[in-house]
N, C-alpha and C. Protein backbone atom coordinates (compact mmCIF):
# COMPACT_ATOMS: atom_id res chain seq x y z
N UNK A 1 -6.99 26.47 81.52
CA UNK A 1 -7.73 27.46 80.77
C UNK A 1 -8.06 26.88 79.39
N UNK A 2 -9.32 27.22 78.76
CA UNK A 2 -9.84 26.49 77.70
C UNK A 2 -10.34 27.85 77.04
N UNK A 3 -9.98 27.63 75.66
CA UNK A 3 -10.72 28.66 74.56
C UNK A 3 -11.23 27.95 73.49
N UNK A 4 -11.84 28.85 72.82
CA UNK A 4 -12.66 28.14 71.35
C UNK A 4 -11.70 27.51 70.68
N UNK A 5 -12.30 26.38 69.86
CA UNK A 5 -11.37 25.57 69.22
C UNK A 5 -11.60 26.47 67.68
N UNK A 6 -10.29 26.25 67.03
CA UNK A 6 -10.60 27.05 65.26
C UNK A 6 -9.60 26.10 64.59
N UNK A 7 -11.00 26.17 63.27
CA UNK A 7 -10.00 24.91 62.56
C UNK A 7 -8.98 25.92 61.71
N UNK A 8 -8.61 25.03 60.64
CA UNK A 8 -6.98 25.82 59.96
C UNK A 8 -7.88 26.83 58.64
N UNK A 9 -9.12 26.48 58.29
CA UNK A 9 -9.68 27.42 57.73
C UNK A 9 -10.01 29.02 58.64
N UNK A 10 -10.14 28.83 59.34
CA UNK A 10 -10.91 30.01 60.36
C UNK A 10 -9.47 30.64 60.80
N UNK A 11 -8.75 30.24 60.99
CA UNK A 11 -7.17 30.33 61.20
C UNK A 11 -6.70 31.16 59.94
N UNK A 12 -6.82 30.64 58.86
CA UNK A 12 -6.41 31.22 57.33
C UNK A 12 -7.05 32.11 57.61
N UNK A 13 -8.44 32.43 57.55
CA UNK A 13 -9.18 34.00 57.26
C UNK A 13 -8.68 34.75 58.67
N UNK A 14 -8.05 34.75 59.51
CA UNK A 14 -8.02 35.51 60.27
C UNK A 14 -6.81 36.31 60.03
N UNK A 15 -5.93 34.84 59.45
CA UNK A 15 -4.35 35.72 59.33
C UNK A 15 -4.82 36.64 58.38
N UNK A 16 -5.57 36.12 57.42
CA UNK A 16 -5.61 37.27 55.88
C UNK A 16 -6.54 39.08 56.49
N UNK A 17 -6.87 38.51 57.34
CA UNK A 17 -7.82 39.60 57.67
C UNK A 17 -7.34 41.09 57.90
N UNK A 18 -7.57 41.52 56.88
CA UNK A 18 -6.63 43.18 57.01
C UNK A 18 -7.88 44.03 58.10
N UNK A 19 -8.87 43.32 58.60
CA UNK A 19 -9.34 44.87 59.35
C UNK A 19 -9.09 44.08 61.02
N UNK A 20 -8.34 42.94 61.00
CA UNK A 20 -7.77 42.38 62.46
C UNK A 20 -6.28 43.40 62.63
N UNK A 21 -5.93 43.34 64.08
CA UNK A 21 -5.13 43.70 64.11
C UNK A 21 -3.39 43.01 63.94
N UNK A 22 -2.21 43.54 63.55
CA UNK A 22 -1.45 43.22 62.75
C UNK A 22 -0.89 41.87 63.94
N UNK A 23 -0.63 41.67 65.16
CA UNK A 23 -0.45 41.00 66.00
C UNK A 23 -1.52 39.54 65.84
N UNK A 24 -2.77 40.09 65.62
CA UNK A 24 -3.86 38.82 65.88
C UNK A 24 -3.41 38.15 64.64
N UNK A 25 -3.13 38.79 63.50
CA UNK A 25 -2.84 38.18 62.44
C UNK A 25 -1.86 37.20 62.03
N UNK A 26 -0.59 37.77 62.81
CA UNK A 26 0.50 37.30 63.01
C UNK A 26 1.02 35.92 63.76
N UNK A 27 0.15 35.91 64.51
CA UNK A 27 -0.25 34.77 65.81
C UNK A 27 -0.82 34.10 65.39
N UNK A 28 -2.48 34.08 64.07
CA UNK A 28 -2.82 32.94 63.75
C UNK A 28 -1.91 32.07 62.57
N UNK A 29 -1.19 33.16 61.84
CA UNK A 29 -0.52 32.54 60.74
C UNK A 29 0.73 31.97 61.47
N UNK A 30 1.16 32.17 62.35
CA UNK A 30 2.33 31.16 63.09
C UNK A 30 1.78 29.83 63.75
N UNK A 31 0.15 30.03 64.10
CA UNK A 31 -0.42 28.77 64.66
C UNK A 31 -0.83 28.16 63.15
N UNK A 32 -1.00 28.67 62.02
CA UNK A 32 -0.94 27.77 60.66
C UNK A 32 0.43 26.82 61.17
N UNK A 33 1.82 27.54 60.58
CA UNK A 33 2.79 27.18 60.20
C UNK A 33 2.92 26.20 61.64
N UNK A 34 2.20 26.33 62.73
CA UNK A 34 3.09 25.62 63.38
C UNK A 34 2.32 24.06 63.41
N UNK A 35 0.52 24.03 62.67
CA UNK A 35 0.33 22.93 62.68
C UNK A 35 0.59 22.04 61.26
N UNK A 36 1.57 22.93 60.34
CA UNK A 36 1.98 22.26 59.08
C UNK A 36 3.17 21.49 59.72
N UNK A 37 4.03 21.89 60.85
CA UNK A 37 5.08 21.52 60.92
C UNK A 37 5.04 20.21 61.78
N UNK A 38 4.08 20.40 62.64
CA UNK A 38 3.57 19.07 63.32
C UNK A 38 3.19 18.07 62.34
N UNK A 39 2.05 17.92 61.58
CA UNK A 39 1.62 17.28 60.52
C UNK A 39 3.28 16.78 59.74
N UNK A 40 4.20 17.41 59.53
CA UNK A 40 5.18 16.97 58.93
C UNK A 40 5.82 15.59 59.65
N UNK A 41 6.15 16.39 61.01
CA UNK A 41 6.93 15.52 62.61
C UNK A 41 6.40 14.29 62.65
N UNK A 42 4.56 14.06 62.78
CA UNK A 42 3.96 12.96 62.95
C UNK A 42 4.28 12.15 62.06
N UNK A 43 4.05 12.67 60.75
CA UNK A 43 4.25 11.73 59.34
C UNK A 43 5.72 11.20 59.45
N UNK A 44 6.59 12.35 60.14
CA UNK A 44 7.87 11.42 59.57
C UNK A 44 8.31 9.83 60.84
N UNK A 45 7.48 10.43 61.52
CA UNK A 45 7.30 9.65 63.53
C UNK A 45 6.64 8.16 62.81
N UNK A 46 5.59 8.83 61.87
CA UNK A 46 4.93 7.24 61.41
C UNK A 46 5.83 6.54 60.19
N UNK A 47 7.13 6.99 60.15
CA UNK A 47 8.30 6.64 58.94
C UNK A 47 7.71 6.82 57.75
N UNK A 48 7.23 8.00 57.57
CA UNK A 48 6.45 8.45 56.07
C UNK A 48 7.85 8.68 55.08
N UNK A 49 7.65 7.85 54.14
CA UNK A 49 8.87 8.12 52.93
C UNK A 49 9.20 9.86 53.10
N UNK A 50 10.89 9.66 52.25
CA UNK A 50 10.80 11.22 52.12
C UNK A 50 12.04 11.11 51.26
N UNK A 51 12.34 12.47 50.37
CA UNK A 51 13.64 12.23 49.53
C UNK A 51 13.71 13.87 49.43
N UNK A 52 15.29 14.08 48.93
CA UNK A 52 15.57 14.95 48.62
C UNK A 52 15.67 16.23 47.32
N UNK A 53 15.35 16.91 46.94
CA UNK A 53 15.33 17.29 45.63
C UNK A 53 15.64 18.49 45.85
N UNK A 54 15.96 19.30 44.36
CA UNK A 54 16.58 20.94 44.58
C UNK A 54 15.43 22.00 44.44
N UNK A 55 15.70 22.69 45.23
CA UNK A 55 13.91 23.74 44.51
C UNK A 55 14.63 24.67 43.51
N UNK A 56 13.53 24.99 42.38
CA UNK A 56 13.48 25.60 42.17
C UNK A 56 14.86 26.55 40.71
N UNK A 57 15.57 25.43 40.66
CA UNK A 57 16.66 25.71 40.05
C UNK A 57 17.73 26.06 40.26
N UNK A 58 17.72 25.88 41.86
CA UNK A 58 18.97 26.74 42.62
C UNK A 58 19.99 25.84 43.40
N UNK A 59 20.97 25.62 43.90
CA UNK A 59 21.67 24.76 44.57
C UNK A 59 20.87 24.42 46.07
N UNK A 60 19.89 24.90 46.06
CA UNK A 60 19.43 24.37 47.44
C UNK A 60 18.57 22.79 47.60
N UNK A 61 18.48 22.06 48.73
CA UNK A 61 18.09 21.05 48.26
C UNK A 61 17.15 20.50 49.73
N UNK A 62 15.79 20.40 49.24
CA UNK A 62 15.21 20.64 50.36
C UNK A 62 14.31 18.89 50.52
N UNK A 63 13.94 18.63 51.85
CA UNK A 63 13.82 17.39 51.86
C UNK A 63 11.76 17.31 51.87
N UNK A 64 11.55 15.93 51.06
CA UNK A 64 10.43 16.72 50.92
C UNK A 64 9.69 15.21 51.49
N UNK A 65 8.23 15.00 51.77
CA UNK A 65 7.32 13.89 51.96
C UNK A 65 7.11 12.69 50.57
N UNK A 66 7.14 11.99 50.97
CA UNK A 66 6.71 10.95 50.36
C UNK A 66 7.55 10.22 49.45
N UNK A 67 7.49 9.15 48.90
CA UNK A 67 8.49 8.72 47.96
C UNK A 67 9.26 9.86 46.54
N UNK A 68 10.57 9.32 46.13
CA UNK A 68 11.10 10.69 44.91
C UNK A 68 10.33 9.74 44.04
N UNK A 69 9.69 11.14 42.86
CA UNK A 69 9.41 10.99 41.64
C UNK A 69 10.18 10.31 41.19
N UNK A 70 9.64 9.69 40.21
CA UNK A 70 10.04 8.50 39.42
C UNK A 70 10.77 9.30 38.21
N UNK A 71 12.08 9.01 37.88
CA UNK A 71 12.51 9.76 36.49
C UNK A 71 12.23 9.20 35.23
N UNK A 72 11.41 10.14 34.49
CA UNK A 72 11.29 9.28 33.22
C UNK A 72 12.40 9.54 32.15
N UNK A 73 12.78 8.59 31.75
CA UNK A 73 13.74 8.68 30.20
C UNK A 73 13.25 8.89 29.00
């Protein structure tokens, strides 16, 4: 079975779309999140740098893409 293809823009306006229904909405914004999370998988599959840092000011410490910022003194 084959359906229309939608890029991640057409995807965005659908989740935002308050006169869609709350399900259609719900479904495209999980097909967002689920092609951010791929895009992550591949990058890390192609050994894309990555380091750790804290968000936000809090003890949590979340792992992020690409080389760590450089600390300046």
């Amino acid at each position: 079975m084959t359906g229309p293809d939608y890029t991640r823009l057409a995807l965005a306006r659908i989740a935002a779309d308050a006169g869609r229904p709350a399900e259609t909405r719900r479904a495209a914004a999980d097909l967002l999140t689920g092609l951010v999370r791929l895009d992550i998988r591949l990058a890390l599959d192609a050994g894309c740098a990555t380091h750790e840092a804290r968000q936000g000011g809090t003890d949590d410490v979340v792992a992020t893409l690409g080389p760590a910022p450089e600390v300046l003194s």
